[in-house]
C-alpha atoms as a PDB file:
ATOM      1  CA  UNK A   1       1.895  18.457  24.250  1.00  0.00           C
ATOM      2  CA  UNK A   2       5.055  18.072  21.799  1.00  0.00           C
ATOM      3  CA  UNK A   3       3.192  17.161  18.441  1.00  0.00           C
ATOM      4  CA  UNK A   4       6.637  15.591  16.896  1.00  0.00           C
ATOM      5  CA  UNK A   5       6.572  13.332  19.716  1.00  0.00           C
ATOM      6  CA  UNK A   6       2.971  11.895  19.445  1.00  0.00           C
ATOM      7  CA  UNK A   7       2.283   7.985  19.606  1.00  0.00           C
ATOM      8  CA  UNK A   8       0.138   6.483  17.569  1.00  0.00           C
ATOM      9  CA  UNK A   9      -2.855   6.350  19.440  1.00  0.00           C
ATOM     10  CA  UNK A  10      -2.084   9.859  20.739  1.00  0.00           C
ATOM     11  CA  UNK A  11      -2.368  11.061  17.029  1.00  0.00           C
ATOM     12  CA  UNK A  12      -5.468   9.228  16.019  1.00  0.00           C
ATOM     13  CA  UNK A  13      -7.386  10.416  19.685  1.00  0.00           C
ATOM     14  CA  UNK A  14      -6.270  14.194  18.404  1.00  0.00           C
ATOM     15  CA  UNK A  15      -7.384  13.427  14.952  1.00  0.00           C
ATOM     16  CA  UNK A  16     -10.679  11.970  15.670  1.00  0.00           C
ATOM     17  CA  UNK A  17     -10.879  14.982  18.230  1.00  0.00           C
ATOM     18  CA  UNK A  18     -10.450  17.290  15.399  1.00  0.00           C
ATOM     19  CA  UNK A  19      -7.220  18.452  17.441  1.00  0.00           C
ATOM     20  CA  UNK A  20      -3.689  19.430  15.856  1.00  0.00           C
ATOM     21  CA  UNK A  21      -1.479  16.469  15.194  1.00  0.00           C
ATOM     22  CA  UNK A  22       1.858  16.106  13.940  1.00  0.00           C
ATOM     23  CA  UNK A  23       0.999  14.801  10.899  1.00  0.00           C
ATOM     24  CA  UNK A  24      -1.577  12.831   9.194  1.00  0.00           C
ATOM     25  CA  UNK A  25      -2.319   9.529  10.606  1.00  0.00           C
ATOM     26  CA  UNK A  26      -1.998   6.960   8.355  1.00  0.00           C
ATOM     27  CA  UNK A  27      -4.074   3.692   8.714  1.00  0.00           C
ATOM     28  CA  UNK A  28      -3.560   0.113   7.378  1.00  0.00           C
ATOM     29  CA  UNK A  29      -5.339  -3.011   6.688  1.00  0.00           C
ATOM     30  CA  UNK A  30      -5.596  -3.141   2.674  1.00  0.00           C
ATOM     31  CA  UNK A  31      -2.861  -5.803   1.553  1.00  0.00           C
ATOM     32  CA  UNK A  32      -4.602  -8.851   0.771  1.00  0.00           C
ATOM     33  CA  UNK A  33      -1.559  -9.739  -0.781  1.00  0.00           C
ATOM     34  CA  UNK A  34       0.374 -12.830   0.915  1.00  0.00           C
ATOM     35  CA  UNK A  35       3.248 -12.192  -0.900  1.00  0.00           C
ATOM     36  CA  UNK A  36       3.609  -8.265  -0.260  1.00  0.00           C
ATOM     37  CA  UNK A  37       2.923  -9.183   3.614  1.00  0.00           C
ATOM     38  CA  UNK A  38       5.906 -11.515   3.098  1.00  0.00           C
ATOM     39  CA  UNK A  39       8.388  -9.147   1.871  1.00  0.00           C
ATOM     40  CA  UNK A  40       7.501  -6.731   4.037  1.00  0.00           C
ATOM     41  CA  UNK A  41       8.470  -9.023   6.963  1.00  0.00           C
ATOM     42  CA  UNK A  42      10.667 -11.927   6.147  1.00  0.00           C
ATOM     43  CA  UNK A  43       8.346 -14.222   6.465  1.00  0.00           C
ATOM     44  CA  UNK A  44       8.533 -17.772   4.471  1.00  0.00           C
ATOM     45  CA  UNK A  45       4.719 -18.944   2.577  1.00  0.00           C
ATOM     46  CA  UNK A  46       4.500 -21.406   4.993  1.00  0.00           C
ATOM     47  CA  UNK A  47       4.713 -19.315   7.906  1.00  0.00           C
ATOM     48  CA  UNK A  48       2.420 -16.425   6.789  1.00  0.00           C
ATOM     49  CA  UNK A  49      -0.051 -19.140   6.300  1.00  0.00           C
ATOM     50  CA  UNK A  50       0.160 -20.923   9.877  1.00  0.00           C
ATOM     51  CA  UNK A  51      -0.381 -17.320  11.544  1.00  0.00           C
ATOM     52  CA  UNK A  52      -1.352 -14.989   8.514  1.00  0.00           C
ATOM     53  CA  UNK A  53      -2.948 -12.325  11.009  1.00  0.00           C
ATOM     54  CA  UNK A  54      -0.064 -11.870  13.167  1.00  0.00           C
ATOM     55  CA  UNK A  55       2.467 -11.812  10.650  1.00  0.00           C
ATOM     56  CA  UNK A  56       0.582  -9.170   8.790  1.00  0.00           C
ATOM     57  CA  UNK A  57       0.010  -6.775  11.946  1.00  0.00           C
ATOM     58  CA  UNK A  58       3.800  -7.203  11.770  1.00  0.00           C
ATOM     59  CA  UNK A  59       4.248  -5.949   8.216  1.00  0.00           C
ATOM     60  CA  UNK A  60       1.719  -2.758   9.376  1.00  0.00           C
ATOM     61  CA  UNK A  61       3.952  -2.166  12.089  1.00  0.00           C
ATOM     62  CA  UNK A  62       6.945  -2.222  10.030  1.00  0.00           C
ATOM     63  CA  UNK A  63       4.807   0.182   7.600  1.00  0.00           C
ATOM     64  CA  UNK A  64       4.720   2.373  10.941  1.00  0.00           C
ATOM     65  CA  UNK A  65       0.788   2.488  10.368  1.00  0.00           C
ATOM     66  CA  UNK A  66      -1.281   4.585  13.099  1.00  0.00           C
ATOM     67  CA  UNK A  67      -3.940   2.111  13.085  1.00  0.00           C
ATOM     68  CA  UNK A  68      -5.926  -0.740  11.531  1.00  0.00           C
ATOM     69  CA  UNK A  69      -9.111  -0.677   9.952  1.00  0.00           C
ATOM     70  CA  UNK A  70      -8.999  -4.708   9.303  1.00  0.00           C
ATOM     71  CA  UNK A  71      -6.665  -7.776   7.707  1.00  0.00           C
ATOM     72  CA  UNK A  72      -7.156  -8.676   5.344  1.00  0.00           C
ATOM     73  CA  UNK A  73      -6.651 -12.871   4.285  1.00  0.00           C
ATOM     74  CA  UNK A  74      -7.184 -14.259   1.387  1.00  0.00           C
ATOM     75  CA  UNK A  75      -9.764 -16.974   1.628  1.00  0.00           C
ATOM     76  CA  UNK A  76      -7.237 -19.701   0.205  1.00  0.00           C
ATOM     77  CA  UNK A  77      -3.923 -20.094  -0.231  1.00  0.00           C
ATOM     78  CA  UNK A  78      -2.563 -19.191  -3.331  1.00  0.00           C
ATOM     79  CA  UNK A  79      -5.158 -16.824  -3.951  1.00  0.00           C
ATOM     80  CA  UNK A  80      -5.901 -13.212  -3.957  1.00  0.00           C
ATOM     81  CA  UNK A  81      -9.510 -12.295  -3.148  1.00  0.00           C
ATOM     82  CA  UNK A  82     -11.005 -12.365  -0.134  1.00  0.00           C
ATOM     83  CA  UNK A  83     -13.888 -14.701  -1.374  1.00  0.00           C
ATOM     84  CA  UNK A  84     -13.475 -17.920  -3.433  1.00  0.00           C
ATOM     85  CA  UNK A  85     -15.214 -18.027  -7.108  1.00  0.00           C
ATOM     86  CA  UNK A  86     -16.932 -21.020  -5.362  1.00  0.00           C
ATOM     87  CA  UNK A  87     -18.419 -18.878  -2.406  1.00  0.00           C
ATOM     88  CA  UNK A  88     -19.672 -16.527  -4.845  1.00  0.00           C
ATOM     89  CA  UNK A  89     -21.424 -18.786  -6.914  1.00  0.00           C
ATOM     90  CA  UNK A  90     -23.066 -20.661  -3.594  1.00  0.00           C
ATOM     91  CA  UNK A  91     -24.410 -17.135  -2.913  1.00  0.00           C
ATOM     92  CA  UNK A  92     -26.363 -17.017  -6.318  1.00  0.00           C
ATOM     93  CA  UNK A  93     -28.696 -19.813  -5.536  1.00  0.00           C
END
């Protein structure tokens, strides 16, 4: 097989095989940033927010990622975590 021509799944089968690859593979799913996801692909606040899983595989494709762990969303617009303050203090009682 030409290693400098390996897909992405190609390189993460070989890498979980413990086979040669070309080079590392890389894998996304950490930005729980809206705003990063945004500028990564164009999109407008409203729009990451009416389909903010498919616009952020698009960023991860645009990062050239091998593969995805997970997405992450924030819980609520405007925010940053992936739990609200409020969900965390509803798990303390």
């Amino acid at each position: 097989m030409n290693r400098s021509a390996m897909t992405h799944r190609k390189r993460l089968e070989a890498a979980f095989a413990l086979q040669p690859v070309d080079r590392p593979p890389a894998l996304g799913g950490w930005i729980a940033a809206p705003a990063k996801v945004m500028a990564l692909t164009g999109a407008t606040e409203n729009e990451y927010w009416a389909k903010p899983v498919p616009i952020s595989i698009a960023a991860y494709r645009w990062l050239g990622v091998d593969g995805l762990v997970d997405v992450n969303v924030p819980s609520e617009r405007g925010g940053y975590g992936l739990v609200t303050e409020a969900q965390i203090a509803a798990r303390a009682l």
